[in-house]
C-alpha atoms as a PDB file:
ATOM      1  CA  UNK A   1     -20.511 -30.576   5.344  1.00  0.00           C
ATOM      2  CA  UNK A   2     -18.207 -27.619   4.737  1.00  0.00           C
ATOM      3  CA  UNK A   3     -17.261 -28.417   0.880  1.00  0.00           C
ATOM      4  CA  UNK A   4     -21.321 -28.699   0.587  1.00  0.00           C
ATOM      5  CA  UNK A   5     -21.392 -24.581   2.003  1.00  0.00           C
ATOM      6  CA  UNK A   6     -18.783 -23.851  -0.197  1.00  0.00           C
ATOM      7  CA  UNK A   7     -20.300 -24.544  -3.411  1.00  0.00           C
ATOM      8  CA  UNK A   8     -23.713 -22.892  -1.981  1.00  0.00           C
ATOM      9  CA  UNK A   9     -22.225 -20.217  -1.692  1.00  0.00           C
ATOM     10  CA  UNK A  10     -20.133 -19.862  -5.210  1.00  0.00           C
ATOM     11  CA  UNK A  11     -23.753 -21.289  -6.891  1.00  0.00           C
ATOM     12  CA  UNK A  12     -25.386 -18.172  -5.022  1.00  0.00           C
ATOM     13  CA  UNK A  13     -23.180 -15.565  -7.240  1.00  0.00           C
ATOM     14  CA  UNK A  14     -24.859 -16.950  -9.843  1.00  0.00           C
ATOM     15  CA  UNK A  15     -28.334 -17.743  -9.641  1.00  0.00           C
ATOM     16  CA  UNK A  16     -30.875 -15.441  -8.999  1.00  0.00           C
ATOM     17  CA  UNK A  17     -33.236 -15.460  -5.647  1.00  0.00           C
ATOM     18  CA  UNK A  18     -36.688 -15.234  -6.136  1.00  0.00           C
ATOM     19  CA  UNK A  19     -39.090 -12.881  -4.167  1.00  0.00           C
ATOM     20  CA  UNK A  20     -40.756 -13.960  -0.970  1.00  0.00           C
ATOM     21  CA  UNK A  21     -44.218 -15.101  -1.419  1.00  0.00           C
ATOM     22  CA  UNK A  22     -45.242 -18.956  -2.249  1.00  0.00           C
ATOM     23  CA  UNK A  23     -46.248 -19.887  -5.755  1.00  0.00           C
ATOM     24  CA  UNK A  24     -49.119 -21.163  -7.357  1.00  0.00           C
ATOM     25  CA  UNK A  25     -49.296 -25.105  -7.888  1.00  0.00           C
ATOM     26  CA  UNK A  26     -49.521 -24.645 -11.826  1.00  0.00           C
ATOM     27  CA  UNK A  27     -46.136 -22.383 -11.749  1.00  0.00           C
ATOM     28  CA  UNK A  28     -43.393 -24.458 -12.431  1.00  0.00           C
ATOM     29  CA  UNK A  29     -40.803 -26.076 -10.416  1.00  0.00           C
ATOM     30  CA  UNK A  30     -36.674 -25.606 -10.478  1.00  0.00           C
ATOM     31  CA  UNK A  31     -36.470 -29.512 -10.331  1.00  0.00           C
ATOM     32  CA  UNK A  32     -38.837 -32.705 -10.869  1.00  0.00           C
ATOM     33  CA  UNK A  33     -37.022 -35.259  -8.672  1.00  0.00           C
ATOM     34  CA  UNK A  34     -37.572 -38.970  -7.911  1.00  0.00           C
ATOM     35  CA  UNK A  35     -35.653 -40.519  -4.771  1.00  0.00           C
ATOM     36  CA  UNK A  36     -35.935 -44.238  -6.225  1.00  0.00           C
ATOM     37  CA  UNK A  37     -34.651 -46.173  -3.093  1.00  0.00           C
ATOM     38  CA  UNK A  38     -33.746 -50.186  -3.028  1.00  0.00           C
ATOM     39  CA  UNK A  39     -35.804 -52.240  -0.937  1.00  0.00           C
ATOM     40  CA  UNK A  40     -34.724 -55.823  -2.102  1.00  0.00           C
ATOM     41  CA  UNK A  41     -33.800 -58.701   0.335  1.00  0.00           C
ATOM     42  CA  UNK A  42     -30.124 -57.673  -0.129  1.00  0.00           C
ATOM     43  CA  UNK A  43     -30.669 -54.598   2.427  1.00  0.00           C
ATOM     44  CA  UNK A  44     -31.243 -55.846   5.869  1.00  0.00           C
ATOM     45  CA  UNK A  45     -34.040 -54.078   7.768  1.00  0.00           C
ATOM     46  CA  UNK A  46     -31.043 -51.795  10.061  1.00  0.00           C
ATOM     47  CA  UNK A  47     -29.779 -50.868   6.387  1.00  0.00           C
ATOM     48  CA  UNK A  48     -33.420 -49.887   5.004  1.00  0.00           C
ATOM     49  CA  UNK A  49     -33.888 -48.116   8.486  1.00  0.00           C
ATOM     50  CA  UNK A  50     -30.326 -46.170   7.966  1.00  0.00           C
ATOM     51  CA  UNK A  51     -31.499 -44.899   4.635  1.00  0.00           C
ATOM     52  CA  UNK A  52     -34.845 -43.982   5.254  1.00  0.00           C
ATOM     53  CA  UNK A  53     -33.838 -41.747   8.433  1.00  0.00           C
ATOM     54  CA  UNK A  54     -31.207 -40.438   5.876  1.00  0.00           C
ATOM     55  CA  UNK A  55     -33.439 -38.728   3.556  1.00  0.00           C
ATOM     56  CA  UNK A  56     -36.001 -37.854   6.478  1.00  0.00           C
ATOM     57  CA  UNK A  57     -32.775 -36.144   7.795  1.00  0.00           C
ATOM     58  CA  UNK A  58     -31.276 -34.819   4.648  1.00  0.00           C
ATOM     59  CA  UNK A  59     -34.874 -32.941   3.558  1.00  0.00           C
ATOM     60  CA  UNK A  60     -34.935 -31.116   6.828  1.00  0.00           C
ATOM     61  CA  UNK A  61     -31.351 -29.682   6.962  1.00  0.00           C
ATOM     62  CA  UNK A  62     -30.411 -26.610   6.506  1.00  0.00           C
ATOM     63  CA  UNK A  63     -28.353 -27.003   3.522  1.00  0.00           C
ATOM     64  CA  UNK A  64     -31.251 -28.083   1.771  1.00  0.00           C
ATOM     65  CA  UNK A  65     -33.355 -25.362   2.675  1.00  0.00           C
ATOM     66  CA  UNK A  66     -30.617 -23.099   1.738  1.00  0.00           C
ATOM     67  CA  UNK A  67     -30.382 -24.622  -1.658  1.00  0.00           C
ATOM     68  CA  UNK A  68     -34.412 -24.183  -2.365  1.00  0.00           C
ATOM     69  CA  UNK A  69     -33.316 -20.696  -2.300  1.00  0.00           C
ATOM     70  CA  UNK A  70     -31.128 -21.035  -5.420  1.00  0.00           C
ATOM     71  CA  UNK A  71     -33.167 -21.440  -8.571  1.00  0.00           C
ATOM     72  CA  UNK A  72     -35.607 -19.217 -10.089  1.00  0.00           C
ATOM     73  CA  UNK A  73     -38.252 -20.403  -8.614  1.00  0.00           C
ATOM     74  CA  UNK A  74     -37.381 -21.302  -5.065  1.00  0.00           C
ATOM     75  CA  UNK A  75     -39.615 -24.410  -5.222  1.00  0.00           C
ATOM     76  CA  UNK A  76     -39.065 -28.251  -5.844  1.00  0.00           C
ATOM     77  CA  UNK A  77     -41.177 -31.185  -6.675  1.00  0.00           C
ATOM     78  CA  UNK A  78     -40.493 -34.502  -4.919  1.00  0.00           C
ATOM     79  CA  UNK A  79     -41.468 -38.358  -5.147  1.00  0.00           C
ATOM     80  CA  UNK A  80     -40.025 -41.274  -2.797  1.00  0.00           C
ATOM     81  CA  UNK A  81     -40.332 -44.486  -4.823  1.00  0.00           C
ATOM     82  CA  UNK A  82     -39.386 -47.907  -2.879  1.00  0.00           C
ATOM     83  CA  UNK A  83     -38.278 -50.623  -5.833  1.00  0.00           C
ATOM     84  CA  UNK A  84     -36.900 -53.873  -5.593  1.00  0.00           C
ATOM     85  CA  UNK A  85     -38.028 -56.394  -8.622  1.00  0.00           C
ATOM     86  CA  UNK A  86     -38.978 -55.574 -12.687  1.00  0.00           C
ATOM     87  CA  UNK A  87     -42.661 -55.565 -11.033  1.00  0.00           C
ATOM     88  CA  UNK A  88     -41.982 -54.066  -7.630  1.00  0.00           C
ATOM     89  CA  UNK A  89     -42.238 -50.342  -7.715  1.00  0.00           C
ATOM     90  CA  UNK A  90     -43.920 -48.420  -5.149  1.00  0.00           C
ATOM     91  CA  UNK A  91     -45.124 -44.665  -4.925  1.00  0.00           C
ATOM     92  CA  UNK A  92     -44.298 -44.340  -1.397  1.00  0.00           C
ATOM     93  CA  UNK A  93     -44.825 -40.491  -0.996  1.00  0.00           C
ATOM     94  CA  UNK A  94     -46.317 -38.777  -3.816  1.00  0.00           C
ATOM     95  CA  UNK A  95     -45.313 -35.712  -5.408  1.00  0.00           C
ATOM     96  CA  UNK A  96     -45.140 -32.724  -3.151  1.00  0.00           C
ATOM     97  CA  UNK A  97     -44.374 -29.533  -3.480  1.00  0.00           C
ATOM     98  CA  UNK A  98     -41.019 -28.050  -1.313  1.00  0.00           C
ATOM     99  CA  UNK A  99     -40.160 -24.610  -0.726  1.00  0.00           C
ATOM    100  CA  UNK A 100     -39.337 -24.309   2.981  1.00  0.00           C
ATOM    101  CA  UNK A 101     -38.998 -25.879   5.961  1.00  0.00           C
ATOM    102  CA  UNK A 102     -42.934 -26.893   6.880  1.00  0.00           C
ATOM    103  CA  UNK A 103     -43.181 -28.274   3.103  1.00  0.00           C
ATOM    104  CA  UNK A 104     -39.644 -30.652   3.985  1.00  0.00           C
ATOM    105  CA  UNK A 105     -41.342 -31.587   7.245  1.00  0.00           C
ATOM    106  CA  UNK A 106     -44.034 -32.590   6.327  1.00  0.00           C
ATOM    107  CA  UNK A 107     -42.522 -34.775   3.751  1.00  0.00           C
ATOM    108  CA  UNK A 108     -40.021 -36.423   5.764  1.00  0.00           C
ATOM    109  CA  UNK A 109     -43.205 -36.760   8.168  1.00  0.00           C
ATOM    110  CA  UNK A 110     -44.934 -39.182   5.308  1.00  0.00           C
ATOM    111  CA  UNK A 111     -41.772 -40.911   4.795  1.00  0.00           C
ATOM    112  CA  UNK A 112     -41.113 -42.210   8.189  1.00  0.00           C
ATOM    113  CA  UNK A 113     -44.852 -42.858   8.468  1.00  0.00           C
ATOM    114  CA  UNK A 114     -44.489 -45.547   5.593  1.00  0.00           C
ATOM    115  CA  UNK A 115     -44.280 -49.459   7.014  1.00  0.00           C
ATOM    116  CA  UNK A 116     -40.767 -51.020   6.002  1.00  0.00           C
ATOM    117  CA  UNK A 117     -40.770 -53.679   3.789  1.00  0.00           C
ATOM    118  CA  UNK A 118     -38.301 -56.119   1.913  1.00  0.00           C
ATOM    119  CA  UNK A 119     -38.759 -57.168  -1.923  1.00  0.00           C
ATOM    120  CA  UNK A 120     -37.028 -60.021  -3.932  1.00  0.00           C
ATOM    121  CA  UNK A 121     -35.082 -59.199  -6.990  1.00  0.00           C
ATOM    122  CA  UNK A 122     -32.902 -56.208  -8.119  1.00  0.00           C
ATOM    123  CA  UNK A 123     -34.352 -54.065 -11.191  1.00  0.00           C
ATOM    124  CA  UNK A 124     -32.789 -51.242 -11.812  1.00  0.00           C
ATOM    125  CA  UNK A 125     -34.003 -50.440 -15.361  1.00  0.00           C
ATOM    126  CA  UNK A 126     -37.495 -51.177 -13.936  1.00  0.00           C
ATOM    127  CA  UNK A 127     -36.901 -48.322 -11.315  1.00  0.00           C
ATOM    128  CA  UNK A 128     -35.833 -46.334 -14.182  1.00  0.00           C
ATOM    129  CA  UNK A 129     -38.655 -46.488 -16.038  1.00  0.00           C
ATOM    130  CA  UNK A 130     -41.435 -46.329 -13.383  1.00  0.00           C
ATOM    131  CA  UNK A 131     -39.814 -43.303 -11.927  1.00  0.00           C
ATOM    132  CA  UNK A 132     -39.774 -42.282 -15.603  1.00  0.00           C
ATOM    133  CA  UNK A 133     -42.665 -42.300 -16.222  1.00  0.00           C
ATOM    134  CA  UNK A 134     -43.740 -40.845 -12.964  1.00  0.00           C
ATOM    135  CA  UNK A 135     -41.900 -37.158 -14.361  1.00  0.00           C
ATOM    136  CA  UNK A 136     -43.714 -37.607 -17.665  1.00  0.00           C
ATOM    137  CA  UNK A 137     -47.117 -37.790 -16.568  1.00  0.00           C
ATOM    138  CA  UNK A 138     -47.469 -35.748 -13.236  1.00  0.00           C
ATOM    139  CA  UNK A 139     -48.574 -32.290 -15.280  1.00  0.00           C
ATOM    140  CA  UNK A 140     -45.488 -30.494 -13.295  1.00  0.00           C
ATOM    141  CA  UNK A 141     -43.205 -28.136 -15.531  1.00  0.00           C
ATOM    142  CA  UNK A 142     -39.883 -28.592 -14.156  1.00  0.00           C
ATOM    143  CA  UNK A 143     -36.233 -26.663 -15.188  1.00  0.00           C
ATOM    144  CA  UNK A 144     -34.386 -29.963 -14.678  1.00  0.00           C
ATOM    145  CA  UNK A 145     -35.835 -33.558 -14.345  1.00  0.00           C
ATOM    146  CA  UNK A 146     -33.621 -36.364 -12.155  1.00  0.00           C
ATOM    147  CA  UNK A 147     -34.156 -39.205 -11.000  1.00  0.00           C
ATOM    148  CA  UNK A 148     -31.866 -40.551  -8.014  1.00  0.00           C
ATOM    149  CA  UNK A 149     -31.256 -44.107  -7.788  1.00  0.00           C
ATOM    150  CA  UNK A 150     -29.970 -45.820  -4.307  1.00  0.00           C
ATOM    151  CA  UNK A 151     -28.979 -48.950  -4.602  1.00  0.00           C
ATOM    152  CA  UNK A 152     -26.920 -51.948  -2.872  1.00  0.00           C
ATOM    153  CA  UNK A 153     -26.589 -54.218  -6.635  1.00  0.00           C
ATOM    154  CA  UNK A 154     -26.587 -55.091  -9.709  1.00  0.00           C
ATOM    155  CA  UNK A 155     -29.361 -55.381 -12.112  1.00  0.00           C
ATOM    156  CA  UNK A 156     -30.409 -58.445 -12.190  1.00  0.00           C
ATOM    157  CA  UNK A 157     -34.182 -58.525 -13.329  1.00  0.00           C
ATOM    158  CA  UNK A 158     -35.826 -56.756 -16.146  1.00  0.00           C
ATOM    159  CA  UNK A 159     -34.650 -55.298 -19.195  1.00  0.00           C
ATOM    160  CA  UNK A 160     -30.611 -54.243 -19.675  1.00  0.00           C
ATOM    161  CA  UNK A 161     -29.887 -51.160 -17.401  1.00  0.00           C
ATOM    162  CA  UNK A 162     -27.893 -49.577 -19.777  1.00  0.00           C
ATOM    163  CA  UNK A 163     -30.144 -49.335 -22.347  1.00  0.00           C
ATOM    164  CA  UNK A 164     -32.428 -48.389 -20.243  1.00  0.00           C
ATOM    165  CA  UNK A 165     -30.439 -45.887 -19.227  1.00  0.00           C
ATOM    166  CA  UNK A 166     -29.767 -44.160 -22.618  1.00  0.00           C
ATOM    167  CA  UNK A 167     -33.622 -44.232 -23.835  1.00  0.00           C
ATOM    168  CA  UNK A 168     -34.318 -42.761 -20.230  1.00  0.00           C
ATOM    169  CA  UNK A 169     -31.849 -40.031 -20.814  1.00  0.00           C
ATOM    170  CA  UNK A 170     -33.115 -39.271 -24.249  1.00  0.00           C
ATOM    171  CA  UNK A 171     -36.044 -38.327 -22.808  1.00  0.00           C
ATOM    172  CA  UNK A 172     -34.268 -35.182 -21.301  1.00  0.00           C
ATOM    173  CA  UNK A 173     -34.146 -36.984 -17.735  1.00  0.00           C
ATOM    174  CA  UNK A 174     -30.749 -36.942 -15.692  1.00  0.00           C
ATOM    175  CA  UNK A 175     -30.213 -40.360 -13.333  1.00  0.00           C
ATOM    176  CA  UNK A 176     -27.574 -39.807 -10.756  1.00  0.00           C
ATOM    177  CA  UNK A 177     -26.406 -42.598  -8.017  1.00  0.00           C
ATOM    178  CA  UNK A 178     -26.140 -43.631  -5.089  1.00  0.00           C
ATOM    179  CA  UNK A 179     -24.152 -46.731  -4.412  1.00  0.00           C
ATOM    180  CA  UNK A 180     -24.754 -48.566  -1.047  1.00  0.00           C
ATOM    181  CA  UNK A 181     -21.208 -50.794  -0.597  1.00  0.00           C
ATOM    182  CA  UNK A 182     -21.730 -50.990   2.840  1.00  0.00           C
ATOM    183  CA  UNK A 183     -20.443 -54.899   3.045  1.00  0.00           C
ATOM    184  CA  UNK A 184     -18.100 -56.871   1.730  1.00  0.00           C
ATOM    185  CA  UNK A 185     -18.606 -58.288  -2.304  1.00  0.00           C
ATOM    186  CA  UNK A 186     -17.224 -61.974  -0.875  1.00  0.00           C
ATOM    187  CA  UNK A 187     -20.244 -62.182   1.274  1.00  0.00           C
ATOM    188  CA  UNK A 188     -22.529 -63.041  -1.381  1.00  0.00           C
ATOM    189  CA  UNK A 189     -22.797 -64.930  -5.088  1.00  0.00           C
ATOM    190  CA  UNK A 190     -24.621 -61.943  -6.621  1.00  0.00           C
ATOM    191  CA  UNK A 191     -22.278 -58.559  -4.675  1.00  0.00           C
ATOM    192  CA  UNK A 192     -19.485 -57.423  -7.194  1.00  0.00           C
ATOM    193  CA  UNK A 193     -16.141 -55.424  -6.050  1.00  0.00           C
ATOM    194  CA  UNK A 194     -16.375 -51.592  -7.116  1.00  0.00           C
ATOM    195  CA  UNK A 195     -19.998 -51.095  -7.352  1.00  0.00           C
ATOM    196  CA  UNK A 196     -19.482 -47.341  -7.740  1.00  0.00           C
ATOM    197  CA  UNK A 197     -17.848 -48.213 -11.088  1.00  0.00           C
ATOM    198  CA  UNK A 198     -21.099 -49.869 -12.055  1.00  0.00           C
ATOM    199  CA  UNK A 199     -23.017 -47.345 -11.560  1.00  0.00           C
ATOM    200  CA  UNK A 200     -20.680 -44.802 -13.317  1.00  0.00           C
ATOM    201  CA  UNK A 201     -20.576 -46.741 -16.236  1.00  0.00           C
ATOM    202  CA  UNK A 202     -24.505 -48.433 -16.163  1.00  0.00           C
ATOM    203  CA  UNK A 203     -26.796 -46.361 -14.637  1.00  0.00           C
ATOM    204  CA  UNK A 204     -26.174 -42.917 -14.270  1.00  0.00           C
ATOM    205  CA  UNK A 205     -26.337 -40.639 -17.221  1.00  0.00           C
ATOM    206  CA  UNK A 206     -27.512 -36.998 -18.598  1.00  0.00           C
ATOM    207  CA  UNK A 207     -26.010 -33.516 -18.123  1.00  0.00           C
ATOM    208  CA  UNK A 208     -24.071 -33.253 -14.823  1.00  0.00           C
ATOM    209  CA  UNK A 209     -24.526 -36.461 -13.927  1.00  0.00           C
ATOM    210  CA  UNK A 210     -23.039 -37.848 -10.915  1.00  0.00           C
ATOM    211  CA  UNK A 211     -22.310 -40.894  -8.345  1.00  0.00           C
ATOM    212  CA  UNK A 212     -21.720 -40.138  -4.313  1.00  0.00           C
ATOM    213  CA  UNK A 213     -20.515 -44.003  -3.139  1.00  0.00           C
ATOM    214  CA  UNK A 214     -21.238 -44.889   0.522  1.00  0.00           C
ATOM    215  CA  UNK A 215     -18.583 -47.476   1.624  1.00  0.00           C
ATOM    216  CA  UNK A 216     -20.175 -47.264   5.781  1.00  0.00           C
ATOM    217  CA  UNK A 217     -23.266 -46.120   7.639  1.00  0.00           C
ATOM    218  CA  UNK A 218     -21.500 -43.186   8.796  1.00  0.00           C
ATOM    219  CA  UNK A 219     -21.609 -41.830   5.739  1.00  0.00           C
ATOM    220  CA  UNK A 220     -24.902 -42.834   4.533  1.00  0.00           C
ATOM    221  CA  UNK A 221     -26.824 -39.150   6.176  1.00  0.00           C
ATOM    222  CA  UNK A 222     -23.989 -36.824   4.955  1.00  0.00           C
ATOM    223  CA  UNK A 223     -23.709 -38.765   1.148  1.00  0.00           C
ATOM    224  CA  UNK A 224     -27.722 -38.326   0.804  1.00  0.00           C
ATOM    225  CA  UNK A 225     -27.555 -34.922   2.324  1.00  0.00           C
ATOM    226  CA  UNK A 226     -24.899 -33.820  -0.286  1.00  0.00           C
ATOM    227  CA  UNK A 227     -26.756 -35.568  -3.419  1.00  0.00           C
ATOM    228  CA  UNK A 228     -29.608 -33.840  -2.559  1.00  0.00           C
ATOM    229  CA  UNK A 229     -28.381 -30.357  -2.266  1.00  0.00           C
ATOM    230  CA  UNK A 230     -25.986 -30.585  -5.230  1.00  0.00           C
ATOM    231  CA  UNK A 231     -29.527 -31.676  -7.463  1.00  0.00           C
ATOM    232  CA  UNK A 232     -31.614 -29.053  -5.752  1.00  0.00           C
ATOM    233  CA  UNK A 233     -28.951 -26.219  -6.571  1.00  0.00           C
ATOM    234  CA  UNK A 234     -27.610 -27.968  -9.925  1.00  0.00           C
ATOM    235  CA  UNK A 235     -23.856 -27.418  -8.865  1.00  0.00           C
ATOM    236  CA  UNK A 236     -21.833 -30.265  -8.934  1.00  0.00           C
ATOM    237  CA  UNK A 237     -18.241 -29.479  -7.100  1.00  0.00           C
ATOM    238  CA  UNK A 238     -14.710 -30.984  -8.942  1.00  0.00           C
ATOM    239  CA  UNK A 239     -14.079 -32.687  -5.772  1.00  0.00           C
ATOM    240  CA  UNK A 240     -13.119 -36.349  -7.284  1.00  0.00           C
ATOM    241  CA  UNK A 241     -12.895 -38.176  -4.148  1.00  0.00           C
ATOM    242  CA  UNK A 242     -16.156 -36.996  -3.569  1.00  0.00           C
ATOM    243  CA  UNK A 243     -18.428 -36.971  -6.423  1.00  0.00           C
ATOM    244  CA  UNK A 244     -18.049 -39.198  -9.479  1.00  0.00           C
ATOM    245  CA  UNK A 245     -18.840 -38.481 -13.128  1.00  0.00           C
ATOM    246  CA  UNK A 246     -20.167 -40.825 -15.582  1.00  0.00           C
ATOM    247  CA  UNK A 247     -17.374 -42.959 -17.324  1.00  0.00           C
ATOM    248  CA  UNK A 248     -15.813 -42.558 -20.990  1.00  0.00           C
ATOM    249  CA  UNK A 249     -15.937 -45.697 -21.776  1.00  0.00           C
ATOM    250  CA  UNK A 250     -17.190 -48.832 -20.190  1.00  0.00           C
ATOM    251  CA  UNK A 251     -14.939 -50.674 -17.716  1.00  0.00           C
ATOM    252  CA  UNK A 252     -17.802 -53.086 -16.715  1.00  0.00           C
ATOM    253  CA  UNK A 253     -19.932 -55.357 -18.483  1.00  0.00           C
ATOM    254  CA  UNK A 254     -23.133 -54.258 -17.715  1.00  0.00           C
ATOM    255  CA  UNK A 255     -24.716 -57.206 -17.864  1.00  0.00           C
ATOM    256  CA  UNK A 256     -22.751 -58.442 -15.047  1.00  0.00           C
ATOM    257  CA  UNK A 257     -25.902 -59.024 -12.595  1.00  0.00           C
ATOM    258  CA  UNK A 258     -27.920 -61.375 -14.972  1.00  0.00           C
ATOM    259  CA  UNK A 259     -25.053 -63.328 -15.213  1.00  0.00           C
ATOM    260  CA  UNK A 260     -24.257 -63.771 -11.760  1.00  0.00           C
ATOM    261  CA  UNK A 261     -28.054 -64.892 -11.785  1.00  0.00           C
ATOM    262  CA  UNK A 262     -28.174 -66.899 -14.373  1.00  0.00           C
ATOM    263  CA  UNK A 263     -24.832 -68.951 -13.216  1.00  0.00           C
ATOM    264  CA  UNK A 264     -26.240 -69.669  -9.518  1.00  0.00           C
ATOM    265  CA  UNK A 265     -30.204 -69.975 -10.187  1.00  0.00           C
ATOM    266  CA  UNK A 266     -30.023 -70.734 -14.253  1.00  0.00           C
ATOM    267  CA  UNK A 267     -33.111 -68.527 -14.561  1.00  0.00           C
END
């Protein structure tokens, strides 16, 4: 994506390029980061195919490479986390150290290698806190500490996602967004219109925060490909249509998914 080479480019003036040579495990990393993807019945098995082969895709391209080249350190630390309900978290690929192509290969490698699988329920705030707590006990020292959140809903299990949110972020953790509105919010009791807007105002939070919204599956590689690289190189382009900041003030009830719940199941 050109705007994507653009702001490599301007971040490079910046930030400083390390030496050659590979660093020890103990040294630390530019960024500790979670990919904390939805796996709940509301993503059919095409969609949870779609977003797997997007990260594979997105960790191998050369605008992420590039962007390893950007911090201080020239080296990442990585988790893929499948979630769907408060008690359905799963360490899919563990952490693993990325700072060039054979690192990102092998990665994506373990990914794809990883059966598919569905999950009732939607927690968000539980994804939020396992991933949480992932960063705070993995003995990594990271610059910057995100967790990315893909998702197709609301919360709708678990504790409140915005308070989850906030204690989360007071931890000195960043969660940034990725909304999946890839069908249409009349097709279902528990879809809402605008789920970008959700996430803006619910779940994302921290410095720089941010929310890419995929509205189709051809946008679902480039969106993840851009996330990615903007959290690797910590430069977040003005580009509105693009990239979306978290919200002044609420425009959302964020309890919006337990209610939907609670009004068709009354649990």
């Amino acid at each position: 994506m050109s705007c994507v080479r653009v702001w490599l480019a301007l971040a490079a003036l910046l930030l400083a390029v390390p030496a050659g040579g590979r660093a020890w495990a103990d040294d630390q990393v530019d960024v500790e980061l979670v990919l904390a993807v939805d796996v709940s019945y509301s993503m059919d098995l095409d969609e949870l195919a779609l977003q797997r082969e997007g990260y594979m895709k997105a960790v191998t391209s050369p605008e992420f490479l590039n962007a390893l080249k950007l911090g201080p350190n020239g080296r990442v630390a990585i988790a893929y986390v499948e979630w769907a309900g408060v008690e359905e978290q799963k360490l899919v690929v563990d952490w693993t150290f990325i700072s060039g192509p054979k690192d990102a290969e092998a990665f994506a490698r373990a990914i794809g290698g990883a059966p598919l699988r569905r999950v009732y329920r939607t927690s968000i705030s539980g994804a939020m806190e396992f991933s949480a707590g992932l960063i705070e006990h993995n003995a990594i020292r990271g610059l910057r500490r995100v967790i990315d959140i893909s998702g197709d809903g609301t919360n709708n299990q678990g504790p409140l996602v915005d308070a989850t949110r906030d204690d989360v972020v007071g931890r000195g953790i960043t969660i940034n967004g990725l909304p999946l509105m890839l069908k249409e919010a009349a097709g279902s009791m528990l879809d809402i219109d605008q789920l970008d807007i959700y996430y803006e105002d619910c779940v994302i939070g921290g410095p720089g925060a941010f929310v890419i919204p995929v509205r189709g599956p051809h946008e679902f590689a480039d969106a993840i490909k851009t996330k990615l690289v903007l959290e690797i190189a910590g430069v977040v382009p003005p580009k509105p249509q693009l990239v979306h900041r978290a919200a002044d003030a609420a425009r959302v009830s964020c309890a919006v998914g337990e209610r939907m719940w609670m009004e068709r199941w009354g649990n």
